[in-house]
N, C-alpha and C. Protein backbone atom coordinates (compact mmCIF):
# COMPACT_ATOMS: atom_id res chain seq x y z
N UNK A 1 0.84 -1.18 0.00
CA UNK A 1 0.00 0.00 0.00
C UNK A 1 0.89 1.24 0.00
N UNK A 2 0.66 2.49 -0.91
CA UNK A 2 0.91 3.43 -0.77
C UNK A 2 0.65 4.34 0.01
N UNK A 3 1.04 5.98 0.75
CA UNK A 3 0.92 6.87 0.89
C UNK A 3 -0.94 6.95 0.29
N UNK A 4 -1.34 7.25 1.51
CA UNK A 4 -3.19 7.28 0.86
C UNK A 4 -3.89 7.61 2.06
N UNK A 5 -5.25 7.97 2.24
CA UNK A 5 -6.05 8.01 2.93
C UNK A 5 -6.73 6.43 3.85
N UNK A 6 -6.19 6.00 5.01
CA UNK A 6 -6.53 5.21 5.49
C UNK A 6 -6.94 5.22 6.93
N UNK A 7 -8.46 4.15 7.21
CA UNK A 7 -9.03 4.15 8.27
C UNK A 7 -8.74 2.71 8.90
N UNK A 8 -8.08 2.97 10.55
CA UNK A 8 -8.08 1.46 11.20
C UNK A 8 -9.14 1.59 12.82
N UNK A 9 -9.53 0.53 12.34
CA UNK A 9 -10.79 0.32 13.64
C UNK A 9 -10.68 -0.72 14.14
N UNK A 10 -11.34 -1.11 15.30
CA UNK A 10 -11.46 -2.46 15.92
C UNK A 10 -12.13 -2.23 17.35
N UNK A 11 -12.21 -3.04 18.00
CA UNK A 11 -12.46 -2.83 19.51
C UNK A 11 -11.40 -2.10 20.17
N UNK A 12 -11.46 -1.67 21.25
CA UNK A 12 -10.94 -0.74 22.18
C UNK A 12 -9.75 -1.53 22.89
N UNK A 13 -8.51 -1.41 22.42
CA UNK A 13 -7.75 -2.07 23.09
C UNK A 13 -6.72 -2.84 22.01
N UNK A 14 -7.83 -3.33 20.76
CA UNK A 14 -6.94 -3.39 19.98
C UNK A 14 -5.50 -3.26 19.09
N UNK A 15 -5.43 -1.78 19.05
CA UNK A 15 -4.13 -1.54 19.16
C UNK A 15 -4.20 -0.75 18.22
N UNK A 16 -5.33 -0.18 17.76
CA UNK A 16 -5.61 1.08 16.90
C UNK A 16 -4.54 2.39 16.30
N UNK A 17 -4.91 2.86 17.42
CA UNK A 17 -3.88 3.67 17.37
C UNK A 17 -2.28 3.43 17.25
N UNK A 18 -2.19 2.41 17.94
CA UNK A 18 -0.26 2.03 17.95
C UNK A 18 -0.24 1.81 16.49
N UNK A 19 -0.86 1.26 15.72
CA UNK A 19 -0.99 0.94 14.22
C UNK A 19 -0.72 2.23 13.26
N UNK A 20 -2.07 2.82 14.13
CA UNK A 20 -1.97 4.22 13.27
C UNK A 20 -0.74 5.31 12.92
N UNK A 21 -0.25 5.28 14.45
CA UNK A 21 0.76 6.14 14.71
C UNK A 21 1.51 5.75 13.73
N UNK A 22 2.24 4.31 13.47
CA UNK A 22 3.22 3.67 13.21
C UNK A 22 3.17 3.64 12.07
N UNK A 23 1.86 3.61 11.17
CA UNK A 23 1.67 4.01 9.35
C UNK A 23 1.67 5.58 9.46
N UNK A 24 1.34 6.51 9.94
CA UNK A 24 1.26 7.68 9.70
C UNK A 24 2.98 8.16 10.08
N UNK A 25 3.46 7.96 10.79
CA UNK A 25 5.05 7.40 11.21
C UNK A 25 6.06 7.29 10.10
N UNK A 26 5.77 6.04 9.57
CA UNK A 26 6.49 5.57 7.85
C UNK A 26 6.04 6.47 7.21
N UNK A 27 4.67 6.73 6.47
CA UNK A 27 4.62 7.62 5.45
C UNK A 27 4.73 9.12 5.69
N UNK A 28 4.96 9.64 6.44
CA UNK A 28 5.23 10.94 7.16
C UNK A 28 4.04 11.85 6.79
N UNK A 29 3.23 11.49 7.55
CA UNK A 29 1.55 11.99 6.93
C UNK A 29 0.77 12.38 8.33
N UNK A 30 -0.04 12.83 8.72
CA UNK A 30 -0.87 13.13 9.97
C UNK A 30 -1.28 12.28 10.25
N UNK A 31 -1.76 11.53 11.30
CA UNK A 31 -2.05 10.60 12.35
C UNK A 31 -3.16 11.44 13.03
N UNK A 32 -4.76 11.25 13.06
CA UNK A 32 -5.67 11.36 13.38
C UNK A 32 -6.51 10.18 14.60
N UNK A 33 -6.48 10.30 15.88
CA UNK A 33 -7.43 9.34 16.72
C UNK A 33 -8.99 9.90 16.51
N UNK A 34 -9.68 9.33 16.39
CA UNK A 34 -11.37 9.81 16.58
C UNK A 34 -11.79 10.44 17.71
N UNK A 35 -11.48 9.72 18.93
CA UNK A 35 -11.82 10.21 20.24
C UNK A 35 -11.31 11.82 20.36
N UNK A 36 -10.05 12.30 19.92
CA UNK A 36 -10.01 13.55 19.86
C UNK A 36 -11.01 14.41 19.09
N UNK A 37 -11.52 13.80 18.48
CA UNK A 37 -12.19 14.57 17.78
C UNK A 37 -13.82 14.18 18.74
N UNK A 38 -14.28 13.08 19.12
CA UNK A 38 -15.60 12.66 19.51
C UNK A 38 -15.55 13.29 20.98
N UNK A 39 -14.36 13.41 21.90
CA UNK A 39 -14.78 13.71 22.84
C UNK A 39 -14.42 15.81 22.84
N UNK A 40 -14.85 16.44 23.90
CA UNK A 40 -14.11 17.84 24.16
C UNK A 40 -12.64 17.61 25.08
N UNK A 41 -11.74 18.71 25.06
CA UNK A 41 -10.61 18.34 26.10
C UNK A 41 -11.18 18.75 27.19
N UNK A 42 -10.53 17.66 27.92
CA UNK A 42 -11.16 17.90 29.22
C UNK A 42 -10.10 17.51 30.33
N UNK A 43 -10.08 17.82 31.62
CA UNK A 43 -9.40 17.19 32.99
C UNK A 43 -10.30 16.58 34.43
N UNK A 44 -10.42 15.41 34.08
CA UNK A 44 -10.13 14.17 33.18
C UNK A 44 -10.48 14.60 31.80
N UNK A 45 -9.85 13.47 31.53
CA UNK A 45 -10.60 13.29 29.82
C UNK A 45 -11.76 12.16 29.61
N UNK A 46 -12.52 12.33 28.52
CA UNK A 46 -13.55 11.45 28.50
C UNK A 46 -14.86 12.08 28.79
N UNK A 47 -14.90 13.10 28.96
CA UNK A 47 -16.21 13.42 29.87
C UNK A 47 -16.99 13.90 29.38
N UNK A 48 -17.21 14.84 28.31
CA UNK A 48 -18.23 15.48 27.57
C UNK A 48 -17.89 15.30 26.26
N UNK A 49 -19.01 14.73 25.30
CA UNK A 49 -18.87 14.48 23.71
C UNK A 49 -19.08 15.64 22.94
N UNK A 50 -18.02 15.85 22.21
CA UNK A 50 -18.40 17.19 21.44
C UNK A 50 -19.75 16.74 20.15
N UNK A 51 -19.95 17.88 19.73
CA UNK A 51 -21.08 18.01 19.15
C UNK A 51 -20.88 16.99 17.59
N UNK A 52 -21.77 15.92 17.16
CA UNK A 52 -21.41 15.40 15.75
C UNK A 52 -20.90 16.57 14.69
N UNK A 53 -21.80 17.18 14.34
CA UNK A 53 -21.68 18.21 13.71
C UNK A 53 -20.30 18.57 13.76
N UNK A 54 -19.93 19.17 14.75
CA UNK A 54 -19.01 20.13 15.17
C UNK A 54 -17.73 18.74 14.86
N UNK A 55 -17.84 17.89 15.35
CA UNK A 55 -16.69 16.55 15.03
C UNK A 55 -16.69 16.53 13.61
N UNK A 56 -17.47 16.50 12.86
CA UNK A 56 -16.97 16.17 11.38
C UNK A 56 -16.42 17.60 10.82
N UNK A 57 -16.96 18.90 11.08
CA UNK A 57 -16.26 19.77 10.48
C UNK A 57 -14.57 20.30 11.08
N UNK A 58 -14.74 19.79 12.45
CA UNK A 58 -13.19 20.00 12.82
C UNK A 58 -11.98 19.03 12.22
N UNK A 59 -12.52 18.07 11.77
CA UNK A 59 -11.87 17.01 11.28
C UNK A 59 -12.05 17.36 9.68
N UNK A 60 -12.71 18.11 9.22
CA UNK A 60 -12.44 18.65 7.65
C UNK A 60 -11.55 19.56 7.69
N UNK A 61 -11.82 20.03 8.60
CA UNK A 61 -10.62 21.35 8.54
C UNK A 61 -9.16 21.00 9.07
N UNK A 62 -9.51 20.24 9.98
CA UNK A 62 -8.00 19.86 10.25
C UNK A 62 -6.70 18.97 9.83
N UNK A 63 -7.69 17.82 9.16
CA UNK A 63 -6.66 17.16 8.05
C UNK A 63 -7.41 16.02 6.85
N UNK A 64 -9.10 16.20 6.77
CA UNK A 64 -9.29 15.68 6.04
C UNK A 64 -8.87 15.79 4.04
N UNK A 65 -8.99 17.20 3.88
CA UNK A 65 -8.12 17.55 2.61
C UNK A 65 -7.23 17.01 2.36
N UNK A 66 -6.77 16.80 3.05
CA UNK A 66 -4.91 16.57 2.64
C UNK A 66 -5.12 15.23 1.71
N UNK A 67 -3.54 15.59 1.48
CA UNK A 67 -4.25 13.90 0.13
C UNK A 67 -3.50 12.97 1.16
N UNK A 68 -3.01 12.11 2.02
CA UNK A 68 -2.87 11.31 2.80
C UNK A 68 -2.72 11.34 3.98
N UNK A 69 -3.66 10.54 4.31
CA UNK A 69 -3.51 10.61 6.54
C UNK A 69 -4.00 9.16 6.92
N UNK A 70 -3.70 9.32 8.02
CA UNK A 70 -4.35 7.52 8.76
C UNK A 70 -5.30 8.34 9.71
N UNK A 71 -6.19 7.40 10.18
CA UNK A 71 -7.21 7.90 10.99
C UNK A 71 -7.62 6.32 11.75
N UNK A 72 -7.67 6.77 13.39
CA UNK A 72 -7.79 5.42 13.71
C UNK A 72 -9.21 6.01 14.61
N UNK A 73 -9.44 4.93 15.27
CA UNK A 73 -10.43 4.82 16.39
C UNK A 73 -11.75 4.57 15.50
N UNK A 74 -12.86 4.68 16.55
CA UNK A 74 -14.26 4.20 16.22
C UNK A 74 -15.09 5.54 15.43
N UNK A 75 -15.96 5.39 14.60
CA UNK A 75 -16.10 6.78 13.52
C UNK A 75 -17.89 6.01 13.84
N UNK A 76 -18.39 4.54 13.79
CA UNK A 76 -19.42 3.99 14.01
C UNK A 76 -20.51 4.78 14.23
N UNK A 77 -21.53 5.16 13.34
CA UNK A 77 -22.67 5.68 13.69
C UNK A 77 -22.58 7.22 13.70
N UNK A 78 -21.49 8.04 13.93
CA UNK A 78 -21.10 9.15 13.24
C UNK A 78 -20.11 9.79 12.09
N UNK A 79 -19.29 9.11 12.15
CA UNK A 79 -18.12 10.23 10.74
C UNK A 79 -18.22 8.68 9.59
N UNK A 80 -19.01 8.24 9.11
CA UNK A 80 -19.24 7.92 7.86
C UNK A 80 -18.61 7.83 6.43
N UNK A 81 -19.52 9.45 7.03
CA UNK A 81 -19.10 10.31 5.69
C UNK A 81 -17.41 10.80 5.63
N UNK A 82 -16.92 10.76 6.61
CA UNK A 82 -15.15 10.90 6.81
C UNK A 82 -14.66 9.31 6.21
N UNK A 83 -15.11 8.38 6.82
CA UNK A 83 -14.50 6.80 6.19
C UNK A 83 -14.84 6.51 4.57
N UNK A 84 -16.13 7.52 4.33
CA UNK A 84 -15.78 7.32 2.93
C UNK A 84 -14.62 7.74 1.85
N UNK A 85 -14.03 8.71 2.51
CA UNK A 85 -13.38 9.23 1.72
C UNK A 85 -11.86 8.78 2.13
N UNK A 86 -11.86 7.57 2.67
CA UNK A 86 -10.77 6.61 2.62
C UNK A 86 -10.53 5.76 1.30
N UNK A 87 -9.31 5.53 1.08
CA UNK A 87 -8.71 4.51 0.31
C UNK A 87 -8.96 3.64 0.25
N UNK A 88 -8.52 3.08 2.05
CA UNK A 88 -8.59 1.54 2.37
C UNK A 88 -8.82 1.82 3.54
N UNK A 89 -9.32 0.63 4.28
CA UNK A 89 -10.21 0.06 5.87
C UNK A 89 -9.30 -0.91 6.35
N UNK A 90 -8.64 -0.70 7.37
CA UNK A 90 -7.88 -1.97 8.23
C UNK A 90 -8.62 -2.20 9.45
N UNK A 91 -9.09 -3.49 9.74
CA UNK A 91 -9.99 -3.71 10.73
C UNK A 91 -9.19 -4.66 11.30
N UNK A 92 -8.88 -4.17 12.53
CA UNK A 92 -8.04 -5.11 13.72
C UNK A 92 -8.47 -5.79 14.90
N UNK A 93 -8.30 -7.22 14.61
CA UNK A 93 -9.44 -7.76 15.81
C UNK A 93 -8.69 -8.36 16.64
N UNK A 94 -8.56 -8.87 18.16
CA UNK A 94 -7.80 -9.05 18.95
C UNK A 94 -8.62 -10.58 20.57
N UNK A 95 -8.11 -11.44 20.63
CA UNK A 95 -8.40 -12.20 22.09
C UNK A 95 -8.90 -11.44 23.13
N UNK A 96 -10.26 -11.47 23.42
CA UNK A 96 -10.55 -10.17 24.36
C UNK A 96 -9.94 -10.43 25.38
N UNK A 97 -9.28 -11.91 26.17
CA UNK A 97 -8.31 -11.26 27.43
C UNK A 97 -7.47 -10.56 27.21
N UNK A 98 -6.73 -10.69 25.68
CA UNK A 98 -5.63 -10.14 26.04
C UNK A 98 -5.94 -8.10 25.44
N UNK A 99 -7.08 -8.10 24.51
CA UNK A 99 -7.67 -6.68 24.81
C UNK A 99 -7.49 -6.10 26.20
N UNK A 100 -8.54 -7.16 27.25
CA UNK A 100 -8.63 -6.16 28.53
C UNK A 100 -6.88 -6.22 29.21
N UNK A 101 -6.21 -7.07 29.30
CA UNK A 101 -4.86 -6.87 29.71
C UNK A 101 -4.61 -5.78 28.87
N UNK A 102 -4.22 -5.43 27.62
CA UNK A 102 -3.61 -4.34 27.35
C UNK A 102 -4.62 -2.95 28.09
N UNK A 103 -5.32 -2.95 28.07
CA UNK A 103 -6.58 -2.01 28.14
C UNK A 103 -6.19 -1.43 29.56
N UNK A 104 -6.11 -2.43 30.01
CA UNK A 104 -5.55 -2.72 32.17
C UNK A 104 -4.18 -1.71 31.97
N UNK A 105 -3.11 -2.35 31.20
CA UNK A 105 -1.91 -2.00 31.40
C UNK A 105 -1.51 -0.18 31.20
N UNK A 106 -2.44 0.36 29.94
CA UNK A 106 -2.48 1.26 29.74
C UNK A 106 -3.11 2.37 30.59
N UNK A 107 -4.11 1.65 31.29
CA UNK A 107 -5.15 2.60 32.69
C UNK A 107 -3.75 2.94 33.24
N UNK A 108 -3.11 1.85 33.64
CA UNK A 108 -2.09 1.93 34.84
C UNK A 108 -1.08 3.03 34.34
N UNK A 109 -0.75 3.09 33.30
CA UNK A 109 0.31 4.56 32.67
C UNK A 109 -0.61 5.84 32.73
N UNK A 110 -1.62 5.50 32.85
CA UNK A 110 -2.31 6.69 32.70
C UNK A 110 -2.80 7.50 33.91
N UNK A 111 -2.92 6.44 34.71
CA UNK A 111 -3.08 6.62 36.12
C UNK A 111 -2.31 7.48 37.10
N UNK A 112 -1.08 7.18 36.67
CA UNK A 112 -0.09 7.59 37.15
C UNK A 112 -0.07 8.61 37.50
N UNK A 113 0.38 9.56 38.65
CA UNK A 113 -0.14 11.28 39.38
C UNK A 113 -1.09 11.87 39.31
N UNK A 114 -2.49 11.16 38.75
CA UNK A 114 -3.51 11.85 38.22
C UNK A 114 -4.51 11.27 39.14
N UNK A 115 -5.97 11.98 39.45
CA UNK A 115 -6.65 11.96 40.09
C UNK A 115 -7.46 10.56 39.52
N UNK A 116 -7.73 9.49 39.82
CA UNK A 116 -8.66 8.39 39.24
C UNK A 116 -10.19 8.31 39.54
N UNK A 117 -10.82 7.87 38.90
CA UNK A 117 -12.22 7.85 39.11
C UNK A 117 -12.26 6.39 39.08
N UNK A 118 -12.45 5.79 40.00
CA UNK A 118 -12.70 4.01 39.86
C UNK A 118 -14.11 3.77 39.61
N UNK A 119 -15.20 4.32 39.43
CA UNK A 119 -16.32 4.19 38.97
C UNK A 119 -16.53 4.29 37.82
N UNK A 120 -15.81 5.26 36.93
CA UNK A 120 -15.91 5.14 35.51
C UNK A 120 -14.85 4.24 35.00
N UNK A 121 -13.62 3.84 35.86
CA UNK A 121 -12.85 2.72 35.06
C UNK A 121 -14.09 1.31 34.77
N UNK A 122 -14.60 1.07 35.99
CA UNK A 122 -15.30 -0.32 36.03
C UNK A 122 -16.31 -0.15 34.89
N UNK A 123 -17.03 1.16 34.49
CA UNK A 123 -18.19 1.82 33.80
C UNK A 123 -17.29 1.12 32.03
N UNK A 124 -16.61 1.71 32.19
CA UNK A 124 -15.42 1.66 30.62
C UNK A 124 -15.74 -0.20 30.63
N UNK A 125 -14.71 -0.79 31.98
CA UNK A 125 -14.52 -2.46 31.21
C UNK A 125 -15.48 -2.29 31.28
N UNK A 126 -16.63 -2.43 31.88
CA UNK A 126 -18.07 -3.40 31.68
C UNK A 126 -18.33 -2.91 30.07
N UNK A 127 -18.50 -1.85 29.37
CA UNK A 127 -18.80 -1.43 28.04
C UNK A 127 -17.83 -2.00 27.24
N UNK A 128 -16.17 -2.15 27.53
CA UNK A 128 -15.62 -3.23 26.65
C UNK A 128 -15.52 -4.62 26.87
N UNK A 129 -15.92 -4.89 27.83
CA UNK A 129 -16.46 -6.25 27.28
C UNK A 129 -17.63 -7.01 26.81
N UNK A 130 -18.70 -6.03 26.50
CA UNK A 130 -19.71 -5.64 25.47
C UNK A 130 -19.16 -6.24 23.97
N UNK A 131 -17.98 -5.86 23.90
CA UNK A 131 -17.62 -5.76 22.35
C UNK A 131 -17.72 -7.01 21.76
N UNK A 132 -17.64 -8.62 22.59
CA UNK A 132 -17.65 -9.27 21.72
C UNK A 132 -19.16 -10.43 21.90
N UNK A 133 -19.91 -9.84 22.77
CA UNK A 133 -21.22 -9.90 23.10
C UNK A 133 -22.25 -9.81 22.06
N UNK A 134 -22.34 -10.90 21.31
CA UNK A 134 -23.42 -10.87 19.91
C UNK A 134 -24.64 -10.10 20.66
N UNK A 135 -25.15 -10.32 21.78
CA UNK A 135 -26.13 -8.79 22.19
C UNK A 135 -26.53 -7.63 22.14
N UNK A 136 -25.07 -7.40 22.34
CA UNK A 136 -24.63 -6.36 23.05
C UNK A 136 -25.31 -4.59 22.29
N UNK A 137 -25.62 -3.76 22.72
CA UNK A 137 -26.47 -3.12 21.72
C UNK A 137 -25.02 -2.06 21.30
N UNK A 138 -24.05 -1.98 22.21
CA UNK A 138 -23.40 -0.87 22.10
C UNK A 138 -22.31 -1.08 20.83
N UNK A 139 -21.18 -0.52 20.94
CA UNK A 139 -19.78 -1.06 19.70
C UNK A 139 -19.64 -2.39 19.82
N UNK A 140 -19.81 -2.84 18.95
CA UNK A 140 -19.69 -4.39 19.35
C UNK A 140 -19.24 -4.94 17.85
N UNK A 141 -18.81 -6.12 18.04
CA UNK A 141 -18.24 -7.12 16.77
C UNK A 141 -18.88 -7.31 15.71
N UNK A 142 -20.20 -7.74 16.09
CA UNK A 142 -21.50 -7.85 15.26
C UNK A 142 -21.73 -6.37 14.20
N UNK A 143 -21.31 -5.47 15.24
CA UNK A 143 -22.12 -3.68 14.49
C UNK A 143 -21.04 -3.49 13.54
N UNK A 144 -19.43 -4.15 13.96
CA UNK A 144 -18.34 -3.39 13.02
C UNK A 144 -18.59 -4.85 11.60
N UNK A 145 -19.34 -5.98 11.90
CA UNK A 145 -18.61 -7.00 10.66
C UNK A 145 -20.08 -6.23 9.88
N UNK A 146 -20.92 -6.08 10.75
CA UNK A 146 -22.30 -5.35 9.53
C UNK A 146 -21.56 -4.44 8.86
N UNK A 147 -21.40 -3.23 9.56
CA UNK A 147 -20.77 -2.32 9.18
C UNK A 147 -19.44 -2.64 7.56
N UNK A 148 -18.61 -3.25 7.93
CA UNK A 148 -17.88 -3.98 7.12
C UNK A 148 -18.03 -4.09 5.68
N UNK A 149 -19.30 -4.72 5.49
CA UNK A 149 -20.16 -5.29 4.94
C UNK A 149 -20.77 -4.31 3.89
N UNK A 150 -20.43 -3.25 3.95
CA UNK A 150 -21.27 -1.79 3.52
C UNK A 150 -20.10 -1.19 2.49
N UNK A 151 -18.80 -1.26 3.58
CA UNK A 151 -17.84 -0.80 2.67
C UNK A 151 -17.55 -0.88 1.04
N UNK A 152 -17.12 -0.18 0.47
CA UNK A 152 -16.71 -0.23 -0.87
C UNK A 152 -15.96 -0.16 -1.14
N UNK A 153 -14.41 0.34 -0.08
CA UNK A 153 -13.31 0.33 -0.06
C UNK A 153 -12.40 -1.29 0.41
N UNK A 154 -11.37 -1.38 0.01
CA UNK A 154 -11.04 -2.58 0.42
C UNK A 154 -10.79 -2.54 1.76
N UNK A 155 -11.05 -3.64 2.39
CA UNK A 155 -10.70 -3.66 3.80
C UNK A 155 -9.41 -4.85 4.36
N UNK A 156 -8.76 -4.68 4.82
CA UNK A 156 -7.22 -5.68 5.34
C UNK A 156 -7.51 -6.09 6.82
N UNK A 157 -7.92 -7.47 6.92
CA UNK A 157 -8.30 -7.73 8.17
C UNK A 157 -7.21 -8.48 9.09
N UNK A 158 -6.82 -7.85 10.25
CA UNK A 158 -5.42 -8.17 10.74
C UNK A 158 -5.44 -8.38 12.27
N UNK A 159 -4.78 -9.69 12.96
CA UNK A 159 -5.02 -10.19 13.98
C UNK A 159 -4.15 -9.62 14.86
N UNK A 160 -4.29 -8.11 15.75
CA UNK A 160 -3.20 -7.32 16.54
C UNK A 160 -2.42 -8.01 17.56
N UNK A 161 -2.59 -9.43 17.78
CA UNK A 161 -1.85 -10.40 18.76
C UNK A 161 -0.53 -9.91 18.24
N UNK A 162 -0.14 -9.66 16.60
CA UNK A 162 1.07 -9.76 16.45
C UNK A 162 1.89 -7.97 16.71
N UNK A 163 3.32 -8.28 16.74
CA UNK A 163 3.67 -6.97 16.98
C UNK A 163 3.36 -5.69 15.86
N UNK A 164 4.20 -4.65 16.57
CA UNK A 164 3.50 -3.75 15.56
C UNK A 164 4.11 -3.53 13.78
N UNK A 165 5.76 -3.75 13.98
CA UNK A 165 6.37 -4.25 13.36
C UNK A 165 5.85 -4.62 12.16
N UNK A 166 5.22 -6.28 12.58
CA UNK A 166 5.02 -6.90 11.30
C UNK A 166 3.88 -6.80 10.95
N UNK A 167 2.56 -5.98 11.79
CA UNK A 167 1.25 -5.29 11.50
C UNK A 167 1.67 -4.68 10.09
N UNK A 168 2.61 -3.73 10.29
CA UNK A 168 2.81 -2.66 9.65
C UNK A 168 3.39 -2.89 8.29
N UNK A 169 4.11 -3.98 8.51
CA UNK A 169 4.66 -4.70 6.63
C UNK A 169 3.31 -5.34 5.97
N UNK A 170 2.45 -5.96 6.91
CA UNK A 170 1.86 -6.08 6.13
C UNK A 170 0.83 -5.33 5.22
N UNK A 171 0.67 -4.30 5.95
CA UNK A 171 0.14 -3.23 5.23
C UNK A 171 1.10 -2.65 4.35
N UNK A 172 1.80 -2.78 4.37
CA UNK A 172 2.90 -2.24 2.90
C UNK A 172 2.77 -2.83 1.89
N UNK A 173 2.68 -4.19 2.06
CA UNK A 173 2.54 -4.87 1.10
C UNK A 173 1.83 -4.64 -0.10
């Protein structure tokens, strides 16, 4: 794959972003997470969703033009119309223990000197482990393979157990 407009998604924990960074990295292009854009900044973070509206036009203005960027995180049910105007779709799916271990490991860096809320950590796992819950009404496995399914762009489906490394060749390929 070339230098292009590309979207990587998966469940939360997956490794999204480390992906992203790491193609936007090689091709020396902007690196976009969703959540910056879905949530407002905040201290904590997480706490108030900025406006749809207001998410898709900050994200036009800020690096959708450009002729190549990666864009990771969940877009599901709002920025659409942003994944269409991708190249290609990398959908990264992952062992949900070892999701919530990474998921765990990363709280714990994050944790670090900062004020914690242990009610919304438990609030978070209980919603990711939703994800692989054929039920489940929220982001879930089921909503991204529908979803999937819609695309018209090619999609590269890749098992993040492996490092990031060889994630990343294979998308070169």
């Amino acid at each position: 794959m070339n230098r292009s407009r590309v979207y990587i998604f998966g469940a939360s924990g997956s490794g999204t972003t480390t992906l992203g960074r790491a193609l936007a990295d090689h091709w020396s292009v902007p690196h976009a997470d969703a959540d910056d854009y879905f949530w407002l900044p905040s201290d904590p973070p997480y706490r108030e969703k900025r406006p749809e509206l207001a998410r898709r036009a900050l994200m036009r203005e800020v690096f959708v033009p450009r002729e190549a960027w990666v864009l990771s995180g969940s877009m599901l049910g709002w920025g659409e119309d942003i994944v269409r105007e991708c190249d290609a779709v990398i959908f990264l799916t992952l062992d949900p223990a070892e999701r919530l271990r990474r998921l765990e490991a990363r709280e714990v860096q994050r944790r670090a000197g900062a004020d914690f809320d242990e009610d919304a950590w438990e609030a978070f796992l209980e919603w990711v482990r939703g994800y692989d819950d054929p039920d489940f009404e929220g982001r879930s496995r089921v909503a991204h393979e529908t979803w999937l399914g819609q695309l018209t762009q090619p999609v590269l489906r890749l098992d993040s157990a492996h490092p990031t490394e060889e994630l990343l060749a294979h998308v070169l390929e």
